[in-house]
Protein backbone atom coordinates (compact mmCIF):
# COMPACT_ATOMS: atom_id res chain seq x y z
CA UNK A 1 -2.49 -22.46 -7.97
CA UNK A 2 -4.40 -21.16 -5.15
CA UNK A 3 -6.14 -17.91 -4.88
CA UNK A 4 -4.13 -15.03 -4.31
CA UNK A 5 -5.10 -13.81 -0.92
CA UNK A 6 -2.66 -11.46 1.32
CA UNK A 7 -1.17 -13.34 4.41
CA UNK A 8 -2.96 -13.39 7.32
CA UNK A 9 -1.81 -11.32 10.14
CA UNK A 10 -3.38 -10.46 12.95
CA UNK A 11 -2.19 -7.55 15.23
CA UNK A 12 -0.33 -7.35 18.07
CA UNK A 13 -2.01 -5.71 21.16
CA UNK A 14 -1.86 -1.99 20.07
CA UNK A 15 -2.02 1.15 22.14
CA UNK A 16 -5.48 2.52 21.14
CA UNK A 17 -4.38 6.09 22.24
CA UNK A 18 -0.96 5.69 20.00
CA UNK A 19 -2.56 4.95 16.74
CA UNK A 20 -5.05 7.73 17.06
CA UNK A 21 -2.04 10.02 17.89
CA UNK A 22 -0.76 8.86 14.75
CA UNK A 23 -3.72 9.15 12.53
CA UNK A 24 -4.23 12.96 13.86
CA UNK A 25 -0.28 13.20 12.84
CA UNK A 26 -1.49 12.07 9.54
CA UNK A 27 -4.50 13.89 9.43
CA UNK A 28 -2.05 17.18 10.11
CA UNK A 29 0.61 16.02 7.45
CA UNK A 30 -2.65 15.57 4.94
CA UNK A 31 -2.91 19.41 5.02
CA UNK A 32 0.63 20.56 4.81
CA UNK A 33 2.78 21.98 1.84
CA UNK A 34 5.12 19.09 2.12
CA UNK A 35 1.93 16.61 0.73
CA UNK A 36 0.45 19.11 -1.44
CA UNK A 37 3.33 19.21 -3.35
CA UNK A 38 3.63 14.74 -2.81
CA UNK A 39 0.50 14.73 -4.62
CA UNK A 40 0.86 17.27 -6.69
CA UNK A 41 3.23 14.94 -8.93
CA UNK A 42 0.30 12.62 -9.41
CA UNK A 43 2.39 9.06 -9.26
CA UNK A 44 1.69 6.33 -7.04
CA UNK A 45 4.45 4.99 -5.14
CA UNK A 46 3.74 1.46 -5.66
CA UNK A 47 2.71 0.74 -9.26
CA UNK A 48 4.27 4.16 -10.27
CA UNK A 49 0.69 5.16 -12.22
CA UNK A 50 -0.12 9.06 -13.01
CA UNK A 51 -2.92 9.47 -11.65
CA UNK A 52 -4.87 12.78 -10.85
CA UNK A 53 -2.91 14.12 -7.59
CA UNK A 54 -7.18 14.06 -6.28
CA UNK A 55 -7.13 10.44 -6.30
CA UNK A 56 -4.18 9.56 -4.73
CA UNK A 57 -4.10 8.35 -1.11
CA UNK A 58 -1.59 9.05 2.06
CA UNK A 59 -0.43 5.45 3.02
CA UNK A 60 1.88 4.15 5.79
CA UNK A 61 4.43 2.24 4.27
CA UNK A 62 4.95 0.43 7.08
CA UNK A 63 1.24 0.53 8.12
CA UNK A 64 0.60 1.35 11.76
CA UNK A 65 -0.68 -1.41 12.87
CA UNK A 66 2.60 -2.95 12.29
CA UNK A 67 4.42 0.10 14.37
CA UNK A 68 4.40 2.37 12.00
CA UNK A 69 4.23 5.89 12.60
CA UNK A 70 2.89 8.87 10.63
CA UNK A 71 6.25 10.67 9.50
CA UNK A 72 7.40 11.90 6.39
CA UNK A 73 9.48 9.03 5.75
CA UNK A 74 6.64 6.39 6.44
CA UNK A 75 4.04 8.19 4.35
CA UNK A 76 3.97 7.94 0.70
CA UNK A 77 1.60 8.59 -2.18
CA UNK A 78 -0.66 5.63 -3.36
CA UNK A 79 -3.68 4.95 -5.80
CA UNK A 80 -6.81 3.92 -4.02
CA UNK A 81 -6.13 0.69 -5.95
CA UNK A 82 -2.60 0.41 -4.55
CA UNK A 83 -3.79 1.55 -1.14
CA UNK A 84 -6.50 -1.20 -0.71
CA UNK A 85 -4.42 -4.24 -1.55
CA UNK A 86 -1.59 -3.22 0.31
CA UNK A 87 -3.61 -3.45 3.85
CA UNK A 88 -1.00 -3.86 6.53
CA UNK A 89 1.30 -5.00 4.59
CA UNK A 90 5.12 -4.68 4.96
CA UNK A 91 7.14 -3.06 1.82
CA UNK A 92 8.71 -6.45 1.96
CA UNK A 93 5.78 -8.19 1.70
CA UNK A 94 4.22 -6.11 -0.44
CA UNK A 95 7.09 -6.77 -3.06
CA UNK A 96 6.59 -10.69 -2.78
CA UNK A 97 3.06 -9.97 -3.43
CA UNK A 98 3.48 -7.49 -6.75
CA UNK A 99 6.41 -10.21 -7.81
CA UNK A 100 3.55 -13.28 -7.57
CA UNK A 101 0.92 -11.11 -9.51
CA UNK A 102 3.14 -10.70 -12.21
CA UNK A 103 4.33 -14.12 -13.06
CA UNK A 104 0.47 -15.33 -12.56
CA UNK A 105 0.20 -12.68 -15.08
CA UNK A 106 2.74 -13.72 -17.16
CA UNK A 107 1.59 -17.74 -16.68
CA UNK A 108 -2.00 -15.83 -18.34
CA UNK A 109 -0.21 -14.60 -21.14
CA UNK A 110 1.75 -17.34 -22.13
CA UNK A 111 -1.31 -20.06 -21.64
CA UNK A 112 -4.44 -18.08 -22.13
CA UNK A 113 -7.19 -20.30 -20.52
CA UNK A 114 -5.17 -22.79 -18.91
CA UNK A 115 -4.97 -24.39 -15.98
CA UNK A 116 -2.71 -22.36 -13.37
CA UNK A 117 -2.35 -24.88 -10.87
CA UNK A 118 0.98 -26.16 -10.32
């Protein structure tokens, strides 16, 4: 099996002025009550992990790159760990990628040392 890279994407010609309209949209959400209280329940919206509400990011769930924007409904709660591997990746892609991880996982388990090619 090959290594388990994310896809490679490259960007469409973005608006520089948009996305840093966006991020300061973000940056203003970061402060409210509305994701005080988001992080305040300390669970990561991806691998569902408590983890201290300090340590939990604000991510785009469908990252701005990808014409996103910086709304309630497009920003959720995410472990750094989450966060990182995610990237600008859709929540569709993001699924395929958690569903590979766990059956190389499971392929681990089930043949400890093995060969994982296919």
């Amino acid at each position: 099996m090959k290594a388990l890279d994310t896809p490679f994407f490259i960007p469409a010609a973005l608006d520089s002025a948009e996305i840093r309209r966006e991020k300061e949209k973000a940056r203003a959400l970061r402060r409210s009550q509305w994701w005080q209280r988001k992080i305040s329940q300390g669970i990561c919206h991806y691998c569902g992990r408590h983890v201290p509400p300090g340590e939990l990011t604000m991510d785009h769930i469908v990252p701005l790159v990808r014409g996103g924007k910086s709304s309630r409904g497009n920003l959720a709660a995410a472990c750094k760990d989450c966060n990182n591997r995610k990237k600008y990746l859709l929540p569709t892609e993001w699924n395929d990628y958690m569903r590979i991880l766990a059956r190389v996982d499971q392929d681990a388990v089930l043949h400890p040392g093995g060969n994982l090619e296919e």
